[in-house]
C-alpha atoms as a PDB file:
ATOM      1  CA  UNK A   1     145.174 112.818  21.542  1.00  0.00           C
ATOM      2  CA  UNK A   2     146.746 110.520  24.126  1.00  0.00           C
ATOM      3  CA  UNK A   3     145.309 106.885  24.493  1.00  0.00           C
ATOM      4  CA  UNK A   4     145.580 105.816  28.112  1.00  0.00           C
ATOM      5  CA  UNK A   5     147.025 102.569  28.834  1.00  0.00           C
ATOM      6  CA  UNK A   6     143.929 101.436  30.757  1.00  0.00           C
ATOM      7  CA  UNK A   7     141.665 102.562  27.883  1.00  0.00           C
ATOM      8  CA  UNK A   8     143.569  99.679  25.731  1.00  0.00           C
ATOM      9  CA  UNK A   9     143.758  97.173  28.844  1.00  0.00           C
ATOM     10  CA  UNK A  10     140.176  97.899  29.854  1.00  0.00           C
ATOM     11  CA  UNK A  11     138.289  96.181  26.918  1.00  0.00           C
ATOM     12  CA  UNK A  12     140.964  93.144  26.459  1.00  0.00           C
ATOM     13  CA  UNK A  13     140.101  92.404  30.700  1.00  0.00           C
ATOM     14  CA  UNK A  14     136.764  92.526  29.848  1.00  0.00           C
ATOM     15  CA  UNK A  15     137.172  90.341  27.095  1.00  0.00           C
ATOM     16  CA  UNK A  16     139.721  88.139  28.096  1.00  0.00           C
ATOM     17  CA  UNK A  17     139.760  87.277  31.884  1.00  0.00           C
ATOM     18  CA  UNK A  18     142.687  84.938  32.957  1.00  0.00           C
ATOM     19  CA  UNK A  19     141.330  81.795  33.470  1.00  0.00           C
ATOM     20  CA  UNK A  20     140.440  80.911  37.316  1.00  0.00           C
ATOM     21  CA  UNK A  21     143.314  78.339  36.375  1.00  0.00           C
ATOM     22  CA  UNK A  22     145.938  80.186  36.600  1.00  0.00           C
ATOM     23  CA  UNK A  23     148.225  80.497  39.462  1.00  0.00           C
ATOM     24  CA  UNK A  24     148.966  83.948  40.919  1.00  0.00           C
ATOM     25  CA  UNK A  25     152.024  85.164  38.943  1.00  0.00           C
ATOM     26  CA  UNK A  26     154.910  85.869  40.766  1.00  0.00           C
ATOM     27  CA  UNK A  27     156.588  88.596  38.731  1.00  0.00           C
ATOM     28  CA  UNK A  28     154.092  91.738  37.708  1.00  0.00           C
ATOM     29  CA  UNK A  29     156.898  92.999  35.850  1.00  0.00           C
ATOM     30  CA  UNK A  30     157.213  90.468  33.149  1.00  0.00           C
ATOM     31  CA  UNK A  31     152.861  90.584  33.133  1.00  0.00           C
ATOM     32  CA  UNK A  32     154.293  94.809  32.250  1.00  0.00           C
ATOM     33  CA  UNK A  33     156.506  93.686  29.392  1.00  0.00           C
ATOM     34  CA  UNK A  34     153.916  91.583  27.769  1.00  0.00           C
ATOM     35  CA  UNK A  35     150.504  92.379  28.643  1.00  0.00           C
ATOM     36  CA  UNK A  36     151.135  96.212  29.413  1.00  0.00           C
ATOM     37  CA  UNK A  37     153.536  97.674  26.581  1.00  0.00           C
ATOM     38  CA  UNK A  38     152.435  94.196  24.269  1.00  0.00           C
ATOM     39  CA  UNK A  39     149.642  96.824  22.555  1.00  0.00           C
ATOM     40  CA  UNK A  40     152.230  99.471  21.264  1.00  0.00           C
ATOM     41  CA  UNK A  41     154.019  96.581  19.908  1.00  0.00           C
ATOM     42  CA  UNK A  42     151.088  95.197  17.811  1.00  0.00           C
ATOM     43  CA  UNK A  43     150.426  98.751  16.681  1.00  0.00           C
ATOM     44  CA  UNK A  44     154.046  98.878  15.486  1.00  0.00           C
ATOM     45  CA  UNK A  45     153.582  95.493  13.710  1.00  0.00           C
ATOM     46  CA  UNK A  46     150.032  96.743  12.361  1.00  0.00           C
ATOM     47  CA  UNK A  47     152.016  99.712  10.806  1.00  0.00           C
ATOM     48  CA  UNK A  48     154.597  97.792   9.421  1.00  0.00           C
ATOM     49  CA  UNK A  49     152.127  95.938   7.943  1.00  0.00           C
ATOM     50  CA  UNK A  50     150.304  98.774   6.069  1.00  0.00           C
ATOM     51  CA  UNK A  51     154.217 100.088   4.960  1.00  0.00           C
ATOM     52  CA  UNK A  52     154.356  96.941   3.816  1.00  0.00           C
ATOM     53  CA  UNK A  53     151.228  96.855   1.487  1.00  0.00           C
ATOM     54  CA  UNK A  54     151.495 100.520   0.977  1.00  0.00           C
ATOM     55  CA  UNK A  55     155.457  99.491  -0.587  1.00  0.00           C
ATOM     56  CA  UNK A  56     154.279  96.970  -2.536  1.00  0.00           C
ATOM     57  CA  UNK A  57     151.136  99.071  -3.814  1.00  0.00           C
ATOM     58  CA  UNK A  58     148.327  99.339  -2.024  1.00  0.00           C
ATOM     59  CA  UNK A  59     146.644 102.813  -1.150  1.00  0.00           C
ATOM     60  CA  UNK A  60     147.366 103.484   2.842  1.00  0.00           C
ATOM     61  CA  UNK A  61     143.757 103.205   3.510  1.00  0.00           C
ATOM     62  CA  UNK A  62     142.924  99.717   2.039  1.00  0.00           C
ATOM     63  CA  UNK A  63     146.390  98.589   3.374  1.00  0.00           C
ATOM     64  CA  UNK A  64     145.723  99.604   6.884  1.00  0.00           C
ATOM     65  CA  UNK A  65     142.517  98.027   6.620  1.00  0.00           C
ATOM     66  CA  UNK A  66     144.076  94.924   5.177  1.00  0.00           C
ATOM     67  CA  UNK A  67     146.244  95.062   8.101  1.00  0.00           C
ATOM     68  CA  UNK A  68     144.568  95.716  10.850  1.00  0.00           C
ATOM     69  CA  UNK A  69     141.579  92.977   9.880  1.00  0.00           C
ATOM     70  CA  UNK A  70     144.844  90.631   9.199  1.00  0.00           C
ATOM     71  CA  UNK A  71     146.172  90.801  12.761  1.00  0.00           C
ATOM     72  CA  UNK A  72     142.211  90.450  14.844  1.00  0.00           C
ATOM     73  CA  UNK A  73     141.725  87.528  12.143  1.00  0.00           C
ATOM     74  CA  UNK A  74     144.809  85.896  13.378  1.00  0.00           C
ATOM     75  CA  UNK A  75     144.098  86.246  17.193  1.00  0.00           C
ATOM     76  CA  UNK A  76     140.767  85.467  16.784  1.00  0.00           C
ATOM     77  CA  UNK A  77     141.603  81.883  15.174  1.00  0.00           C
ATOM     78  CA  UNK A  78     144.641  81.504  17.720  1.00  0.00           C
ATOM     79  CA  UNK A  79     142.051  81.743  19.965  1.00  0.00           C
ATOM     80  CA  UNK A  80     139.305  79.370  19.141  1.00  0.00           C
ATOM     81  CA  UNK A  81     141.319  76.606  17.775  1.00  0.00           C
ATOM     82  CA  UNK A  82     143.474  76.719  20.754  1.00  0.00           C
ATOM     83  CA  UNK A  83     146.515  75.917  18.658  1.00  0.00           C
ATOM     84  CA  UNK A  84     149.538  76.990  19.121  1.00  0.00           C
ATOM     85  CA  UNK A  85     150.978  79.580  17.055  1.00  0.00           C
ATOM     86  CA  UNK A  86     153.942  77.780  15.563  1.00  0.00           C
ATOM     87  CA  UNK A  87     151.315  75.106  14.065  1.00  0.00           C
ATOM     88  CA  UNK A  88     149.016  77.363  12.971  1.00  0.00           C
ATOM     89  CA  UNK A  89     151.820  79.488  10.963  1.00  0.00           C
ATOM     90  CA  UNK A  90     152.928  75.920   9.513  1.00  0.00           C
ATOM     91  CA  UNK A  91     149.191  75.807   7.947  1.00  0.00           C
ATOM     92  CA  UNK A  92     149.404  79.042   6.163  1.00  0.00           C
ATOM     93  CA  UNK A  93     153.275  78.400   4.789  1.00  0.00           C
ATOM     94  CA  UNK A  94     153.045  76.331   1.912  1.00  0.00           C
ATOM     95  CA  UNK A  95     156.462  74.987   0.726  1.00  0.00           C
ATOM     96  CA  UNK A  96     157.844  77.394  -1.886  1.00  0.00           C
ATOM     97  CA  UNK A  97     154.891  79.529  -1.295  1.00  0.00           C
ATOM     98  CA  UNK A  98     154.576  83.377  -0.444  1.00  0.00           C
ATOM     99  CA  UNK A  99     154.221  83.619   3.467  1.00  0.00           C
ATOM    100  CA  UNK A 100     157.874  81.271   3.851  1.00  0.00           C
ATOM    101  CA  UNK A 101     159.266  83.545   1.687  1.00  0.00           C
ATOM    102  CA  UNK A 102     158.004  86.390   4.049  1.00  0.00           C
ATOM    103  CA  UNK A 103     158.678  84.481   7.184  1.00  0.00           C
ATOM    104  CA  UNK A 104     162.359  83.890   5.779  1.00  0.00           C
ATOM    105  CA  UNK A 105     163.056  87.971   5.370  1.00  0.00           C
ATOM    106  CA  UNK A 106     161.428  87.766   9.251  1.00  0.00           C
ATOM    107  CA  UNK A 107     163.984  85.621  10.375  1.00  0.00           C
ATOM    108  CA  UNK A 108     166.886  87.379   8.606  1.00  0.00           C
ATOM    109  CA  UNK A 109     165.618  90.425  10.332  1.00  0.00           C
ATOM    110  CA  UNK A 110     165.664  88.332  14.097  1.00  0.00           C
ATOM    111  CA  UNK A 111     161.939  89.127  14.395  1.00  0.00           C
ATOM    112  CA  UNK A 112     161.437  86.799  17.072  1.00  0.00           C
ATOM    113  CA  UNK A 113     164.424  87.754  19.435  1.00  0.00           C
ATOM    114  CA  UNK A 114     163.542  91.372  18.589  1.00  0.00           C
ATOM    115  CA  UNK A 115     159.842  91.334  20.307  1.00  0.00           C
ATOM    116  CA  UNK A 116     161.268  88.704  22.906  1.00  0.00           C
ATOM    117  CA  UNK A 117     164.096  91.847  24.014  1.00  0.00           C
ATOM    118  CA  UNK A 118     161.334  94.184  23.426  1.00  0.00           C
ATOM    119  CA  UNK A 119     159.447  92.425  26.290  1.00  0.00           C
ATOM    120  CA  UNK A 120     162.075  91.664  28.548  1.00  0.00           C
ATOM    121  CA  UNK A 121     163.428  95.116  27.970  1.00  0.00           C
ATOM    122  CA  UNK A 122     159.834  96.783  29.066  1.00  0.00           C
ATOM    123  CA  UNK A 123     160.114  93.665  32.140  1.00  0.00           C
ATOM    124  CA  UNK A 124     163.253  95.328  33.509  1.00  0.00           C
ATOM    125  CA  UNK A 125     162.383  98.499  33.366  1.00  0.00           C
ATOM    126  CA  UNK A 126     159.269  98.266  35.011  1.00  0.00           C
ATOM    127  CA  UNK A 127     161.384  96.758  37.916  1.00  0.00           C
ATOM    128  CA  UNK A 128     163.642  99.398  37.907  1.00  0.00           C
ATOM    129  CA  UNK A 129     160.514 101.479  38.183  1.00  0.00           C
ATOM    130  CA  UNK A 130     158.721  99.494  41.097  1.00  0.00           C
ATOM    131  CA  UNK A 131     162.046  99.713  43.238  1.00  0.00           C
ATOM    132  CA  UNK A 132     162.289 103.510  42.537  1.00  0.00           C
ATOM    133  CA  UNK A 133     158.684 104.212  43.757  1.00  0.00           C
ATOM    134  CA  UNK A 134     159.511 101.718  47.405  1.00  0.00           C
ATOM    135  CA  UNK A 135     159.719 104.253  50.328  1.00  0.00           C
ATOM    136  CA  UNK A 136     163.196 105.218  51.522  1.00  0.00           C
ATOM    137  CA  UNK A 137     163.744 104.107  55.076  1.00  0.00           C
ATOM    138  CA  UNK A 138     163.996 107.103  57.598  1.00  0.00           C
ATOM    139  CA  UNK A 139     168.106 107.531  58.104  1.00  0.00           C
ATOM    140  CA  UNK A 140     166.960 109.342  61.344  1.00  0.00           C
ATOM    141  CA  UNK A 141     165.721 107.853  64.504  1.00  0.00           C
ATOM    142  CA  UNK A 142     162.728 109.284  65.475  1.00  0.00           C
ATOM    143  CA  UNK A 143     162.211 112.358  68.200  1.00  0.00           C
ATOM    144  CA  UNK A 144     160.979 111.529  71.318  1.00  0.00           C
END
């Protein structure tokens, strides 16, 4: 079964209004390559996750649990602290500890510039797609 894009928008609107604050945005397609395609990316990361836990053990079950709980854990504190990511990551990575080690094999892998082109690939295309769909200008005069 297909999942609609605006059944995944729907509830995160509902949820998560932009703030009155916020100046009207001047390029739709980059709010496309985040906000719009930024789902399927999560559920790719949520995956990985699971592989993840699933290669070093876990049955897929509890590990897509694990995962999935992991990720709406993490949002929901990036969210009420207000922090920003980067400091928040610092808290969890103790030195010589587990997660640096994990965020190290990130890095190796260019995790970071990855999702960045990920977005800004989505970002052009929707423009691409917004200038196809403009109406062609009539090459002929009109009859009168």
């Amino acid at each position: 079964m297909a999942v609609r894009a605006a059944d995944v928008h729907t509830p995160i609107r509902k949820s998560h209004p932009c703030p009155p604050s916020l100046p009207p945005l001047p390029t739709p397609t980059a709010v496309t390559g985040l906000s719009g395609s930024g789902p399927a990316y999560v559920f790719m990361f949520i995956e990985a996750l699971a592989d993840g836990g699933v290669r070093a053990g876990l049955p897929r079950n509890i590990a897509m649990q694990l995962a999935t709980q992991t990720v709406k854990g993490a949002a929901s504190m990036l969210q009420q602290t207000g922090e920003h990511p980067g400091v928040l990551k610092d808290q969890v990575a103790s030195p010589g500890g587990t997660t640096i080690a994990g965020i190290e094999a990130l890095e190796k892998g260019a995790f970071r510039a990855t999702v960045m082109g990920a977005v800004t690939a989505a970002a052009d295309r929707s423009k691409q797609l917004a200038e196809l769909s403009k109406p062609t200008p009539n090459p002929r005069p009109p009859v009168t």
